[in-house]
C-alpha atoms as a PDB file:
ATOM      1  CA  UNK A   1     -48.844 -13.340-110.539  1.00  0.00           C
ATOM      2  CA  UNK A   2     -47.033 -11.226-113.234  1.00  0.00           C
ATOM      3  CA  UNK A   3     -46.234  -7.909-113.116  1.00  0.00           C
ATOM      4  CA  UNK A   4     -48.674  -7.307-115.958  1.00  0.00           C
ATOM      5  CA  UNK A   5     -51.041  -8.848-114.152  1.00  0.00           C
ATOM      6  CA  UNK A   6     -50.975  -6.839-110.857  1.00  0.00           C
ATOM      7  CA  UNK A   7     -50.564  -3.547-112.325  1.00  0.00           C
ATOM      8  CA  UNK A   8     -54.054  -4.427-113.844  1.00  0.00           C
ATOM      9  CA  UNK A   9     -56.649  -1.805-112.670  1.00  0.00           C
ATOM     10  CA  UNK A  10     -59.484  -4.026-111.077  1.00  0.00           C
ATOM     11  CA  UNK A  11     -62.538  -3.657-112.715  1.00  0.00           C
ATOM     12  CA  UNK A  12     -65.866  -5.361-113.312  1.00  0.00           C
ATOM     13  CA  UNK A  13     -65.356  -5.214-117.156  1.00  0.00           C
ATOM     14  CA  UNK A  14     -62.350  -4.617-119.177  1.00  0.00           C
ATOM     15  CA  UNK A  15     -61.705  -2.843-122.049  1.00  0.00           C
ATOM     16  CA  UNK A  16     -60.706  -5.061-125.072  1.00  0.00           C
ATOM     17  CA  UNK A  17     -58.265  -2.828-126.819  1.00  0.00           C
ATOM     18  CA  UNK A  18     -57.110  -1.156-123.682  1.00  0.00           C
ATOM     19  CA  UNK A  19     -56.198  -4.820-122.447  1.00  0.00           C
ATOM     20  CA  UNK A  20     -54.974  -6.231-125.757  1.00  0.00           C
ATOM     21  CA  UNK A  21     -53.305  -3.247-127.304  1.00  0.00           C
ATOM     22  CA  UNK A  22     -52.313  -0.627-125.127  1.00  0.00           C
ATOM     23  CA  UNK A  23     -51.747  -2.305-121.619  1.00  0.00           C
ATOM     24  CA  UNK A  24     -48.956  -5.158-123.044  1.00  0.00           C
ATOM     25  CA  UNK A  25     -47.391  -1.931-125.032  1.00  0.00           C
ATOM     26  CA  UNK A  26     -47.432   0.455-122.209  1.00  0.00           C
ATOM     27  CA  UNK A  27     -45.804  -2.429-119.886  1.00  0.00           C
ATOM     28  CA  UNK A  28     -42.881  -2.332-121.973  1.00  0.00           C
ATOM     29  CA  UNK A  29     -42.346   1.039-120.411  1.00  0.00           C
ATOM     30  CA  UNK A  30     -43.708   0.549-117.103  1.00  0.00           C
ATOM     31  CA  UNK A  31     -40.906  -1.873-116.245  1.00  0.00           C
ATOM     32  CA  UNK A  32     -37.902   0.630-116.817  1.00  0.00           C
ATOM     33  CA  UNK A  33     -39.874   3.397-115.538  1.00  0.00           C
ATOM     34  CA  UNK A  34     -40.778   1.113-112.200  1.00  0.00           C
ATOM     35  CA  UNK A  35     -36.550   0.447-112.198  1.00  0.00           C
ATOM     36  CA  UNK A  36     -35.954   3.935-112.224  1.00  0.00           C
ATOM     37  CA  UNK A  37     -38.386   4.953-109.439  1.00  0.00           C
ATOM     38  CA  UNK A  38     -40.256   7.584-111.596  1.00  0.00           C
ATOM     39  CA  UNK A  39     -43.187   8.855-109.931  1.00  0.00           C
ATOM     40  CA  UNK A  40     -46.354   8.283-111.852  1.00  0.00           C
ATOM     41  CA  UNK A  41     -47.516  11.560-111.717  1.00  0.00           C
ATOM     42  CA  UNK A  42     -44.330  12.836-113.905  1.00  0.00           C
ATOM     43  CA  UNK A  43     -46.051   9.683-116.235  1.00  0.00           C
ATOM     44  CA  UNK A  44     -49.265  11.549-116.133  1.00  0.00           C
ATOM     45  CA  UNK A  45     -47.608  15.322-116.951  1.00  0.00           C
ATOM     46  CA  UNK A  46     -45.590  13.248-119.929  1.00  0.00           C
ATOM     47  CA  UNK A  47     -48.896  12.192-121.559  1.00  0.00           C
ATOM     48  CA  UNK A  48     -50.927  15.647-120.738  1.00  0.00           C
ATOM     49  CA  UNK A  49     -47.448  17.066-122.633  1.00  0.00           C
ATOM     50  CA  UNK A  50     -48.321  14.584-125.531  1.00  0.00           C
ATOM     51  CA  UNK A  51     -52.270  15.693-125.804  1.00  0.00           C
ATOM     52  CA  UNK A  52     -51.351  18.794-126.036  1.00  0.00           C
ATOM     53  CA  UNK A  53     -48.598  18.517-128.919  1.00  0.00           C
ATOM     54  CA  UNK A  54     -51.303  16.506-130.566  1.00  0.00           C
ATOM     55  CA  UNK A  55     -54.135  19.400-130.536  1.00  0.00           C
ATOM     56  CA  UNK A  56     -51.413  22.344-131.378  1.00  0.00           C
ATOM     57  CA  UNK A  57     -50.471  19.975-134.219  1.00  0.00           C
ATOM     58  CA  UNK A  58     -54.202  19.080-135.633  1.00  0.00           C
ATOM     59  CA  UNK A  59     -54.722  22.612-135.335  1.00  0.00           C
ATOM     60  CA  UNK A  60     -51.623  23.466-137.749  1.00  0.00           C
ATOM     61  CA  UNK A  61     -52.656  20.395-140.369  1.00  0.00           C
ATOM     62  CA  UNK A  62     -50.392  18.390-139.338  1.00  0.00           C
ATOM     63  CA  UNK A  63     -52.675  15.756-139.379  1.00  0.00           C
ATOM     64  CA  UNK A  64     -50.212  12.572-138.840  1.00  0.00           C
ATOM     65  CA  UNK A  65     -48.319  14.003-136.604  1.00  0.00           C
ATOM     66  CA  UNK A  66     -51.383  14.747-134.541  1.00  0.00           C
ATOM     67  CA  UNK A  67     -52.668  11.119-135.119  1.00  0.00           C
ATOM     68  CA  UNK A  68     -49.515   9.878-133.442  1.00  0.00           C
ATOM     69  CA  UNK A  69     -48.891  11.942-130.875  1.00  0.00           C
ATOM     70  CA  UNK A  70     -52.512  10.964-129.683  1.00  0.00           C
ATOM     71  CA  UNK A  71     -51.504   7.313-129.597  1.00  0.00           C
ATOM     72  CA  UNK A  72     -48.210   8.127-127.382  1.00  0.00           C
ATOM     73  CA  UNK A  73     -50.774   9.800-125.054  1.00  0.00           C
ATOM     74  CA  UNK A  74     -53.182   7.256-124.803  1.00  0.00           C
ATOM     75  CA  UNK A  75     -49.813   4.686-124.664  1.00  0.00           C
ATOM     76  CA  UNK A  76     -48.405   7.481-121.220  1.00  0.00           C
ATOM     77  CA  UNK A  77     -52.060   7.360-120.015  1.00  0.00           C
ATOM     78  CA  UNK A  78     -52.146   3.921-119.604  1.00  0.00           C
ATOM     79  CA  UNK A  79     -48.473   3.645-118.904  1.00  0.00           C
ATOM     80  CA  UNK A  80     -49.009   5.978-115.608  1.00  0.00           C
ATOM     81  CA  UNK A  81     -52.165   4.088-114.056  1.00  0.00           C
ATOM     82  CA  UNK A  82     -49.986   0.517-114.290  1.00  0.00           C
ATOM     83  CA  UNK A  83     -46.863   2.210-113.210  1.00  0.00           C
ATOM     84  CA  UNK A  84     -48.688   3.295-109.948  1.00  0.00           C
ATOM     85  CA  UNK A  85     -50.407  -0.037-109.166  1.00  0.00           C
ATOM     86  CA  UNK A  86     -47.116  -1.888-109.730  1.00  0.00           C
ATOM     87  CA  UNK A  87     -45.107  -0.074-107.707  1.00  0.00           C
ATOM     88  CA  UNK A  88     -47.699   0.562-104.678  1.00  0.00           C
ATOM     89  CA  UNK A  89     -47.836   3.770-105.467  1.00  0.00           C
ATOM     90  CA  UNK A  90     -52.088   4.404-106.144  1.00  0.00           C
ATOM     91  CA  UNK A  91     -52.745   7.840-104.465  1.00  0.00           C
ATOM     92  CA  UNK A  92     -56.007   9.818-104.453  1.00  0.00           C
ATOM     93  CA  UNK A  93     -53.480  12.787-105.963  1.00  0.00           C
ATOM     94  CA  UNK A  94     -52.653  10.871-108.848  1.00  0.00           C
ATOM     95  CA  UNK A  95     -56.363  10.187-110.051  1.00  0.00           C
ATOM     96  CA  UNK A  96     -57.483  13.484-109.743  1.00  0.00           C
ATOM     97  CA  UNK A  97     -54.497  14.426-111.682  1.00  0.00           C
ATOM     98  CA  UNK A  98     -54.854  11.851-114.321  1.00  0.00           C
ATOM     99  CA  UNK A  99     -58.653  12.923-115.286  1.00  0.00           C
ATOM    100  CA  UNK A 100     -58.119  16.750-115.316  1.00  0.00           C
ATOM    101  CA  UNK A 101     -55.339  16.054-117.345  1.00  0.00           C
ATOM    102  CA  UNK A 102     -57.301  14.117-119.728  1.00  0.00           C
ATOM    103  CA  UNK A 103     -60.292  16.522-119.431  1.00  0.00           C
ATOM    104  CA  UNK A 104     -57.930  19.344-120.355  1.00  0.00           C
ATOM    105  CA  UNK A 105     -56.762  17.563-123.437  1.00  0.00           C
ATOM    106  CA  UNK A 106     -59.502  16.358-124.542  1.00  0.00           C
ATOM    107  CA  UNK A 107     -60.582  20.309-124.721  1.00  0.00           C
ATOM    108  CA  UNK A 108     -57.864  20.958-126.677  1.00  0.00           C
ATOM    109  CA  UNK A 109     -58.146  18.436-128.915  1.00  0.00           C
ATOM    110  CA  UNK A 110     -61.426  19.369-130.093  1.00  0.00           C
ATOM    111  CA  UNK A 111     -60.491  23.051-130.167  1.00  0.00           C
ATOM    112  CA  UNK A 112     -57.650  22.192-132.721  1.00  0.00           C
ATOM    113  CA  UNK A 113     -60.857  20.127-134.551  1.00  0.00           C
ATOM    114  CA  UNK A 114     -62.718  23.454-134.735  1.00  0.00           C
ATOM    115  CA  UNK A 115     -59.720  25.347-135.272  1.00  0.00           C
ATOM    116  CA  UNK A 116     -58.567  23.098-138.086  1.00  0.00           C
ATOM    117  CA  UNK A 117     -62.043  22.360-139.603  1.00  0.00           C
ATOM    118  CA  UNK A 118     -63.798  25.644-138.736  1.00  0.00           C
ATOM    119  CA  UNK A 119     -66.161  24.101-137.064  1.00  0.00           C
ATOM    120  CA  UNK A 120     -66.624  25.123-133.601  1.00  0.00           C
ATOM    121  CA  UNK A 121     -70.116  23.914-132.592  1.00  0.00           C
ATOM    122  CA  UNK A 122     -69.342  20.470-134.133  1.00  0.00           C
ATOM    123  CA  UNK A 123     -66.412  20.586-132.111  1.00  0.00           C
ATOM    124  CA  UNK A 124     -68.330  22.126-129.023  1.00  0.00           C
ATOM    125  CA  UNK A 125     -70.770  19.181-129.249  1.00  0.00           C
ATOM    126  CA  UNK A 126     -68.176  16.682-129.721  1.00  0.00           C
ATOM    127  CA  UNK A 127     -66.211  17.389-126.691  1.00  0.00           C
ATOM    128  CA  UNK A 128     -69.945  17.195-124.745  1.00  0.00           C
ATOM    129  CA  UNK A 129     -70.685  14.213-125.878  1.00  0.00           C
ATOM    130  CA  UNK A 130     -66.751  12.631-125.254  1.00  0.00           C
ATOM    131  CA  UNK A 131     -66.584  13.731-122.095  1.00  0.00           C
ATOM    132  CA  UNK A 132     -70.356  12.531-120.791  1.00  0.00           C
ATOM    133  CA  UNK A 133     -69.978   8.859-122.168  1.00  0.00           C
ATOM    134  CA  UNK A 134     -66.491   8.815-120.548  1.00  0.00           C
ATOM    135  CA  UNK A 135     -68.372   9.958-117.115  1.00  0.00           C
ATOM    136  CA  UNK A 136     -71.265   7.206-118.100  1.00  0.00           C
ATOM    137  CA  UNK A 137     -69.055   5.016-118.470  1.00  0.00           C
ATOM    138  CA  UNK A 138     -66.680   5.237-115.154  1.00  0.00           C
ATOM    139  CA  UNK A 139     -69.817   6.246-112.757  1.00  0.00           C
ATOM    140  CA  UNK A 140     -71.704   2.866-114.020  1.00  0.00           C
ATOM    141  CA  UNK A 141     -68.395   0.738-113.435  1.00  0.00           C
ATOM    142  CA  UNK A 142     -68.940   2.617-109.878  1.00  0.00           C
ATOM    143  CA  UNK A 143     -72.685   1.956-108.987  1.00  0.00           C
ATOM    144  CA  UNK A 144     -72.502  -1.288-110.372  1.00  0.00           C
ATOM    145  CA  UNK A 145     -69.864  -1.544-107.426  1.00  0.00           C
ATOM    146  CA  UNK A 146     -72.104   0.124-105.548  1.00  0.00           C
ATOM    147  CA  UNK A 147     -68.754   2.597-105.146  1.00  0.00           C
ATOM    148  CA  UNK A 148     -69.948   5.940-103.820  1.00  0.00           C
ATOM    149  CA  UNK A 149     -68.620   8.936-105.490  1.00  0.00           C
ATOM    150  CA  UNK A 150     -66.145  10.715-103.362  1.00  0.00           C
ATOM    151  CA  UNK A 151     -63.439  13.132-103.330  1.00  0.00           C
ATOM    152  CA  UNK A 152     -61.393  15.081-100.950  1.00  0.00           C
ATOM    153  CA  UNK A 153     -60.821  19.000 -99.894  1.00  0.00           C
ATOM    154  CA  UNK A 154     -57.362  19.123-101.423  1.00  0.00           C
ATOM    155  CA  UNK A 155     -56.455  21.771-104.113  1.00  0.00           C
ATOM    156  CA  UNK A 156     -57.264  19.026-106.861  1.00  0.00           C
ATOM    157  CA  UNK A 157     -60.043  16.763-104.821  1.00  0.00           C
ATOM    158  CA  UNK A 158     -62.285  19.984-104.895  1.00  0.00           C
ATOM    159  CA  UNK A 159     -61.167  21.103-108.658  1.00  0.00           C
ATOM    160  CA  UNK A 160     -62.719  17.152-109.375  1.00  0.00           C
ATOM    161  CA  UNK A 161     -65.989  18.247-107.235  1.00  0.00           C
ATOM    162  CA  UNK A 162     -66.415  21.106-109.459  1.00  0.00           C
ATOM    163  CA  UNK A 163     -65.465  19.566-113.101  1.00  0.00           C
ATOM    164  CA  UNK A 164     -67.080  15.696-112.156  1.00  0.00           C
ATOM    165  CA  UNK A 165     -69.351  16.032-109.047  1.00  0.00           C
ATOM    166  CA  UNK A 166     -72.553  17.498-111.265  1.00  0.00           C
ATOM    167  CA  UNK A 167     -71.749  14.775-113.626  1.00  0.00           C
ATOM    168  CA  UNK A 168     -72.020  11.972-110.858  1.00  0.00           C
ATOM    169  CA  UNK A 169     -75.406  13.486-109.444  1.00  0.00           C
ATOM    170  CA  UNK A 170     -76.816  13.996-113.128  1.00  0.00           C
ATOM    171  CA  UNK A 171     -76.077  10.172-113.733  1.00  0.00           C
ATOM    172  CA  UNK A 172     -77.094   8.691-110.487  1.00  0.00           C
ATOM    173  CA  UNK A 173     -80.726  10.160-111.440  1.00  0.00           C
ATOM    174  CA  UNK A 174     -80.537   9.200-114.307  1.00  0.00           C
ATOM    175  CA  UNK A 175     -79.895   5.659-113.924  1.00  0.00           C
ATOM    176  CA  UNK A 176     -82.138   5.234-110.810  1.00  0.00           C
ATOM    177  CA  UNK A 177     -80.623   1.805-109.779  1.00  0.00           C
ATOM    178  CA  UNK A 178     -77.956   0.029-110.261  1.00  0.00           C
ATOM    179  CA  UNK A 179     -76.367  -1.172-113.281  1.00  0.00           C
ATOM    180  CA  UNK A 180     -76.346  -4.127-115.129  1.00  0.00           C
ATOM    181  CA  UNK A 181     -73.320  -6.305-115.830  1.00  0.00           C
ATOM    182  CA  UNK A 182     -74.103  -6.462-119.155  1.00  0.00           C
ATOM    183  CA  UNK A 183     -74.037  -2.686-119.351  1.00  0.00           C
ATOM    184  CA  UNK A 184     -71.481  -2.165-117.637  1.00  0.00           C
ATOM    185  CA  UNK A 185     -69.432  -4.759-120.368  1.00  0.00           C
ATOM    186  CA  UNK A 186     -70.568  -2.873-123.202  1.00  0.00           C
ATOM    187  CA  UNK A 187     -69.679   0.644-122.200  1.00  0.00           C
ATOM    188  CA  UNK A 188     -66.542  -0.505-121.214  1.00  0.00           C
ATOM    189  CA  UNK A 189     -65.632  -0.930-124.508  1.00  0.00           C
ATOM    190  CA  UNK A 190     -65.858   2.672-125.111  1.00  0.00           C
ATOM    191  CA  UNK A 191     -63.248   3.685-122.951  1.00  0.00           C
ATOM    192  CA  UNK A 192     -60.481   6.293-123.351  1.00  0.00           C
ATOM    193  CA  UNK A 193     -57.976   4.281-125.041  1.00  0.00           C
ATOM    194  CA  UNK A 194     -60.697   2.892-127.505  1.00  0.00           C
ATOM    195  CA  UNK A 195     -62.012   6.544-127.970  1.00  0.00           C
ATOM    196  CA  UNK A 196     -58.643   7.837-128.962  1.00  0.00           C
ATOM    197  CA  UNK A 197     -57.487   5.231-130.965  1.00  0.00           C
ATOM    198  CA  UNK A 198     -60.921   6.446-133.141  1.00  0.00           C
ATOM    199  CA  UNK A 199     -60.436  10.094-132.821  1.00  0.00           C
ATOM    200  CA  UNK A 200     -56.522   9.624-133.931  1.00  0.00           C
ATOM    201  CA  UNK A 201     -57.871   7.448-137.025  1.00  0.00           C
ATOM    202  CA  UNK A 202     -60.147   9.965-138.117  1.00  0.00           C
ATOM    203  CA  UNK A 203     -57.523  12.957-137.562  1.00  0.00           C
ATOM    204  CA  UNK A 204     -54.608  10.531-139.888  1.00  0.00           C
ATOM    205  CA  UNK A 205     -57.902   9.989-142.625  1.00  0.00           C
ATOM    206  CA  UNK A 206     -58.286  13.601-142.884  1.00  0.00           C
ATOM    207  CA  UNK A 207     -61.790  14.061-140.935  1.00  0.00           C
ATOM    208  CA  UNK A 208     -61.589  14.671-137.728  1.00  0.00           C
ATOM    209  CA  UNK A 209     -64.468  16.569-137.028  1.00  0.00           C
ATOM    210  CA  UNK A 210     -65.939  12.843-137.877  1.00  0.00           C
ATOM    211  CA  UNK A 211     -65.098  11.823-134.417  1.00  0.00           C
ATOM    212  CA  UNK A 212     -67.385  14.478-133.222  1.00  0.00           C
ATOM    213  CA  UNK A 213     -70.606  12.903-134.345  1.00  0.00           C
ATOM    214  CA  UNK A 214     -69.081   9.915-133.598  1.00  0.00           C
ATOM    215  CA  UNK A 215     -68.976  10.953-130.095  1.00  0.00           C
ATOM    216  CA  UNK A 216     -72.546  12.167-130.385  1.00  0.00           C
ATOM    217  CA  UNK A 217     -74.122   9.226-131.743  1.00  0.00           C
ATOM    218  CA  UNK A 218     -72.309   7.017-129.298  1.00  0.00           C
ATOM    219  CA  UNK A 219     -73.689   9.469-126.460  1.00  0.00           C
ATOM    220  CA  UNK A 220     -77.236   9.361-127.450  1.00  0.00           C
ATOM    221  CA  UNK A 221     -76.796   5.104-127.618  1.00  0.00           C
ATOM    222  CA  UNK A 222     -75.220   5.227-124.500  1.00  0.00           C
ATOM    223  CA  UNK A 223     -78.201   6.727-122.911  1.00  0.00           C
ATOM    224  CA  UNK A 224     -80.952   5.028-124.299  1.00  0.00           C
ATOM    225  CA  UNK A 225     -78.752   1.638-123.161  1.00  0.00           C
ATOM    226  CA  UNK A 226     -78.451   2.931-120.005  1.00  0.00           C
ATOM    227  CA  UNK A 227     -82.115   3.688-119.485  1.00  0.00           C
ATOM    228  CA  UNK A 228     -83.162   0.315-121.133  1.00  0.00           C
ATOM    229  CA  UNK A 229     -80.713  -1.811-118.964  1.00  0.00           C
ATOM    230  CA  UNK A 230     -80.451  -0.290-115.843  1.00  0.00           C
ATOM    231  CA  UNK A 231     -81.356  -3.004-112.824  1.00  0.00           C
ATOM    232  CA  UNK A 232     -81.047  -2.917-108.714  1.00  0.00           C
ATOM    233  CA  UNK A 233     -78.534  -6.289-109.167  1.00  0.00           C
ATOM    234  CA  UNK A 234     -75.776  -6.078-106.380  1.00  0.00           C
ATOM    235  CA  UNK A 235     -72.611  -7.076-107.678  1.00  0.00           C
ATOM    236  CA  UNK A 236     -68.847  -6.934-106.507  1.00  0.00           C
ATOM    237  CA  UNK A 237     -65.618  -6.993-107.988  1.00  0.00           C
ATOM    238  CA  UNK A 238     -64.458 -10.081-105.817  1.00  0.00           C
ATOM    239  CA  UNK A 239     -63.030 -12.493-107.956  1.00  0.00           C
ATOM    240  CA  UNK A 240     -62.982 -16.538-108.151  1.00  0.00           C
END
């Protein structure tokens, strides 16, 4: 098996441009970084570091600047999940750190949207509606697994209680069952590195409160799939 191949994260659907885009790109600096035994979470602080460049620059007007820097986060983001998987390294540390970082940016991203735009409650509603079809979308991956949601009483396991905990609850009642395959396929493909690449094309064009109802009309088809699709199927992640 290739290195590519193991530092894969196993799931029951992939993401097509996280898998055909950013994963080959980001291996090309997992490899060095694996060589020089940097810890993934110093991965995970690099791309936070790039998020946040990218919102103080949208903010500003800097509009390309912005749109790139987004890309070299979303490239670091995936770069610090494959760097930890390669090198044995997965710890429950390092996920909890990886999606507060991400919520944290994804804040200030759409702050420097309303900041740039002056448009606050477009903004507001676009950073709702981002961050609930990310949580959709990783808690039916998980009860399609039939995964429970966990986390520990660490510093950062109960910060992740507090920010993602409601949002597990609110979707397990909402989905009453278990997910679909199908389902689970589709909203894969509206995954971080998919949403970014979007939000960073709308920021270079000049619009970027655009990816704000973006976000919102991909929220409210998100839930009406989920509620149309939603089946007590077991399935697994073991692989033939």
């Amino acid at each position: 098996m290739s290195d590519l191949a193991r530092s894969r994260k196993a799931r029951l659907r992939q993401e097509w441009m996280c898998e055909t885009v950013f994963r080959p790109l980001a291996h090309l600096i997992v490899v060095p970084l694996a060589r020089l035994r940097v810890p993934p979470p110093a991965v995970v602080f690099a791309a936070a570091a790039c998020g946040l460049a990218s919102a103080v620059a949208l903010g500003r007007g800097a509009l390309v600047p912005a749109a790139l820097l987004l890309q070299a986060k979303t490239l670091l983001d995936n770069a610090d999940g494959q760097l930890a998987r390669l090198t044995g390294n997965v710890t429950a540390f390092g996920r909890y750190l990886d999606s507060e970082c991400d919520l944290l940016v994804n804040a200030a991203l759409f702050a420097g949207v309303g900041w740039y735009a002056g448009t606050g409650a477009a903004a507001a509603l676009g950073f709702a509606a981002l961050t609930l079809v990310l949580s959709i979308n990783f808690n039916v991956e998980r009860l399609a697994r039939g995964a429970p949601a966990s986390w520990d009483a660490s510093v950062l396991g109960r910060a992740y209680g507090v920010l993602y905990g409601w949002q597990d609850r609110v979707i397990e009642r909402l989905l009453r069952g278990r997910p679909d395959v199908s389902t689970v396929g589709v909203l894969a493909q509206l995954g971080m590195s998919s949403q970014l690449l979007a939000f960073g094309l709308c920021i270079a064009l000049g619009h970027p409160t655009a990816f704000a109802w973006i976000a919102a009309a991909e929220l409210a088809a998100v839930l009406a799939l989920c509620v149309l699709t939603t089946s007590t199927t077991e399935v697994s992640l073991d692989h033939h």
